[in-house]
C-alpha atoms as a PDB file:
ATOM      1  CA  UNK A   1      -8.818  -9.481 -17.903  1.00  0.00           C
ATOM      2  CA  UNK A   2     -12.243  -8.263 -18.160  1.00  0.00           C
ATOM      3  CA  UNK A   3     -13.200  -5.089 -16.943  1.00  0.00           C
ATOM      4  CA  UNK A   4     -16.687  -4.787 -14.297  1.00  0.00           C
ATOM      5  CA  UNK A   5     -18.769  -1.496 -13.848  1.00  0.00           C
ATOM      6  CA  UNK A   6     -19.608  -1.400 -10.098  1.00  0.00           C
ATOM      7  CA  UNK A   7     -21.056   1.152  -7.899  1.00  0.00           C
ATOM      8  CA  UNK A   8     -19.665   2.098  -4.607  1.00  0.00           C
ATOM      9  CA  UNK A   9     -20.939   4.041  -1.993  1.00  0.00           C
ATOM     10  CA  UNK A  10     -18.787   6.566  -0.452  1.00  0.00           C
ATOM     11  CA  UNK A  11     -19.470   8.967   2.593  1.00  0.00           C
ATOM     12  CA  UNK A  12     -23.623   8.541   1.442  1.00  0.00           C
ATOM     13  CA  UNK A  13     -23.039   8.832  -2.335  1.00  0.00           C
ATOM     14  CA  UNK A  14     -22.898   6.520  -4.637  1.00  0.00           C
ATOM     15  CA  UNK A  15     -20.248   6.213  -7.762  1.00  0.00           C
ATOM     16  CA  UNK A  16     -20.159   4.341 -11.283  1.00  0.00           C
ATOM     17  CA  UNK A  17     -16.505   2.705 -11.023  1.00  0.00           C
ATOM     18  CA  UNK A  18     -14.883   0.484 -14.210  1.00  0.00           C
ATOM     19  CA  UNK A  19     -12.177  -1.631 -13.018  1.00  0.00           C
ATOM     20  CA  UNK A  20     -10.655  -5.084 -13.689  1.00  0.00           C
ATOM     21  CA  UNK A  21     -12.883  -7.697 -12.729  1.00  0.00           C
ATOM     22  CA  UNK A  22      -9.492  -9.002 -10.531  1.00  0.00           C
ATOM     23  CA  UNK A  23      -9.751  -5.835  -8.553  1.00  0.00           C
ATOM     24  CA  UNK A  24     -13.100  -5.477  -7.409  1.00  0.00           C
ATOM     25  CA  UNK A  25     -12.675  -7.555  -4.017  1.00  0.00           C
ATOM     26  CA  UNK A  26      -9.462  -4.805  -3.364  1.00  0.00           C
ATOM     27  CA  UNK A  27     -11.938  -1.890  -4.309  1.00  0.00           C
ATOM     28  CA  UNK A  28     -14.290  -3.033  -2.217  1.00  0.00           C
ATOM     29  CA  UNK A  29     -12.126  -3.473   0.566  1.00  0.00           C
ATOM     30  CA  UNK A  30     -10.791   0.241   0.306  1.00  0.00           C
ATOM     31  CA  UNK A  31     -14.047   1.625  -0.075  1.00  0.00           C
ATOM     32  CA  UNK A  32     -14.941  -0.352   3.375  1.00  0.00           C
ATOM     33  CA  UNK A  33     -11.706   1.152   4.940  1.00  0.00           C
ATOM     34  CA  UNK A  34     -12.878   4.779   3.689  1.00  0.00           C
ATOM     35  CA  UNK A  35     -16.437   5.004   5.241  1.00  0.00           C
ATOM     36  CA  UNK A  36     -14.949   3.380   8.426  1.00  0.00           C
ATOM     37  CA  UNK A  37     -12.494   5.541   8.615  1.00  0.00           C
ATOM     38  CA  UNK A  38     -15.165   8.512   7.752  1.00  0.00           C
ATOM     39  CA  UNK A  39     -17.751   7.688  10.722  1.00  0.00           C
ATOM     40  CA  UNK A  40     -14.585   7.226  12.985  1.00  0.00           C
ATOM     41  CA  UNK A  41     -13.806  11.115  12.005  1.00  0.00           C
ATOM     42  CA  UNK A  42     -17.946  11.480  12.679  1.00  0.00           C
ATOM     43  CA  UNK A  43     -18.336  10.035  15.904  1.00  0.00           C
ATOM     44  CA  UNK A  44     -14.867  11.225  17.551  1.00  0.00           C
ATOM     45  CA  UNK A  45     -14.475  14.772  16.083  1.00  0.00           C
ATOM     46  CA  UNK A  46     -17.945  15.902  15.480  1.00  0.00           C
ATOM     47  CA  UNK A  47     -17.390  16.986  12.092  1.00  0.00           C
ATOM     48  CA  UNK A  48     -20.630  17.072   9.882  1.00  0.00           C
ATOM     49  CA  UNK A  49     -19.411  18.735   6.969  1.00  0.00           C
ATOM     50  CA  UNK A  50     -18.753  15.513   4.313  1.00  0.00           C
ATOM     51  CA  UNK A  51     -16.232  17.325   2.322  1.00  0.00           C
ATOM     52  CA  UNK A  52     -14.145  18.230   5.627  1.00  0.00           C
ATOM     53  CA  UNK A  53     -14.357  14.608   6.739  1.00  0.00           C
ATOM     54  CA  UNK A  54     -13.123  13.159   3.188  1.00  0.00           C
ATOM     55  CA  UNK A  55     -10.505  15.704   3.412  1.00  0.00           C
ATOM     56  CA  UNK A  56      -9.214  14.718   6.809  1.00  0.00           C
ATOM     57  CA  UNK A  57      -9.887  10.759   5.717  1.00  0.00           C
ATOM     58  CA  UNK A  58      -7.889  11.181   2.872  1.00  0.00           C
ATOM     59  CA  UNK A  59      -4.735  13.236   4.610  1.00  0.00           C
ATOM     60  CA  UNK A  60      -5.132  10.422   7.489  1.00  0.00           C
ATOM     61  CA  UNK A  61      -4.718   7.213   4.672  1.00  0.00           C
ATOM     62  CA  UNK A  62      -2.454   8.987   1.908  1.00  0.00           C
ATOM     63  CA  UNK A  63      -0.010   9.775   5.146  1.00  0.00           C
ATOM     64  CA  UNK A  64       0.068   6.224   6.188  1.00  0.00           C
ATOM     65  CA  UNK A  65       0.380   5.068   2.434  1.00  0.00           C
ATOM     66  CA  UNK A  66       3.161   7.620   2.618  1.00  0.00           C
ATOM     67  CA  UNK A  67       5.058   5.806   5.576  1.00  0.00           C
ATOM     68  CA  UNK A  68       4.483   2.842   4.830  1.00  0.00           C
ATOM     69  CA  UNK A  69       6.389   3.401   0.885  1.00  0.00           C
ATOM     70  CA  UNK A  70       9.161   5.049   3.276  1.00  0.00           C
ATOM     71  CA  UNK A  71       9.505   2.372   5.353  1.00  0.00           C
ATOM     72  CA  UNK A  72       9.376   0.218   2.347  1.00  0.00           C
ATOM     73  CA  UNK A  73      11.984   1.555   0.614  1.00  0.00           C
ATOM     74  CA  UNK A  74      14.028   1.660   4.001  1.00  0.00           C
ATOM     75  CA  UNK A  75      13.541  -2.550   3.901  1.00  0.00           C
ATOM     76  CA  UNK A  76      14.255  -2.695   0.424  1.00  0.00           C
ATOM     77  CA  UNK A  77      17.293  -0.982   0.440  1.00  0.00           C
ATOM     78  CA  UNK A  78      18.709  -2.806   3.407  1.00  0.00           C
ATOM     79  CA  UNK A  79      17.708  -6.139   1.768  1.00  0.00           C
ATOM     80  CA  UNK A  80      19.628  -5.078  -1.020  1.00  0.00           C
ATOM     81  CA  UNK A  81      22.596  -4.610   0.616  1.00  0.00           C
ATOM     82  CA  UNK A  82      22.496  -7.460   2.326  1.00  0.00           C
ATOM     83  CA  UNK A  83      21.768  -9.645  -0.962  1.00  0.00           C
ATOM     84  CA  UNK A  84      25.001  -7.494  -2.304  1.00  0.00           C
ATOM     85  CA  UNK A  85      27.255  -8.829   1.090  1.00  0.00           C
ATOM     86  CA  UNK A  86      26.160 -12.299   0.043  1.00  0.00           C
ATOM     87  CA  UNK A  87      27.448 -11.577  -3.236  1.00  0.00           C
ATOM     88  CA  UNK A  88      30.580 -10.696  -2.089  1.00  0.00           C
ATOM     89  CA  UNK A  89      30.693 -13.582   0.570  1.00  0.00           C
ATOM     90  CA  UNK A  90      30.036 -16.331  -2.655  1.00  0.00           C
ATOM     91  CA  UNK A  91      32.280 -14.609  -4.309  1.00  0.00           C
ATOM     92  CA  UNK A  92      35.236 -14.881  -2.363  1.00  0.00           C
ATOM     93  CA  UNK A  93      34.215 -18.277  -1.333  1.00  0.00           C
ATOM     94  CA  UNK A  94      34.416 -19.453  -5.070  1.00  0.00           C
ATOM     95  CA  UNK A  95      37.753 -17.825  -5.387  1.00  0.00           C
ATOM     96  CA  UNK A  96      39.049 -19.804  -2.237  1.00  0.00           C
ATOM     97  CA  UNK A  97      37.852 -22.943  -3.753  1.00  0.00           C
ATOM     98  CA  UNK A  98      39.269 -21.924  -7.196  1.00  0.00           C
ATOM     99  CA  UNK A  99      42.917 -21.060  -5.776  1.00  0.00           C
ATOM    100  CA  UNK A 100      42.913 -24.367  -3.642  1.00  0.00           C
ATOM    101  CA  UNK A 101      41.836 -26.386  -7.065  1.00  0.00           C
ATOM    102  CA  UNK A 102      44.349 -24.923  -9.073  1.00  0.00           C
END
């Protein structure tokens, strides 16, 4: 893949960024969800200090990021034990079918 230099504008400033060519519509999406999220903060909490609202932006996505990998993990392990019942359900199924051939 071939790698892009883009800059993208963050909370007023603007940054150099080298990514794969691939990612840039998924950057650009983030960076969208970042300033909204930042004049959100702005317009509901009256916080003018940048660096306070990019904290509180970035506590307010890495916690959701954070829940959702939770509740990931939750689905994954509960689709693996189903897939693991199933198993077990084959299984014996081909070892009724086995015992009835023989």
């Amino acid at each position: 893949m071939s790698e892009v230099s883009i800059n993208v504008e963050i909370a007023g400033a603007t940054y150099p960024v080298k990514i794969s060519s691939a990612d840039e519509g998924k950057l650009r999406e983030v960076v969208t969800i970042i300033n909204t999220k930042i004049s959100e903060f702005e317009r509901n909490f009256a916080i003018k200090d940048k660096k306070d609202v990019l904290a509180m932006v970035a506590l307010q996505l890495v916690s959701q990021y954070y829940k959702d990998a939770k509740n990931s993990e939750v689905e994954l392990s509960n689709l693996r034990t189903m897939l693991t019942d199933v198993e077990q359900i084959l299984e014996e199924h081909r070892d009724k079918i086995k015992n009835i051939e023989e």
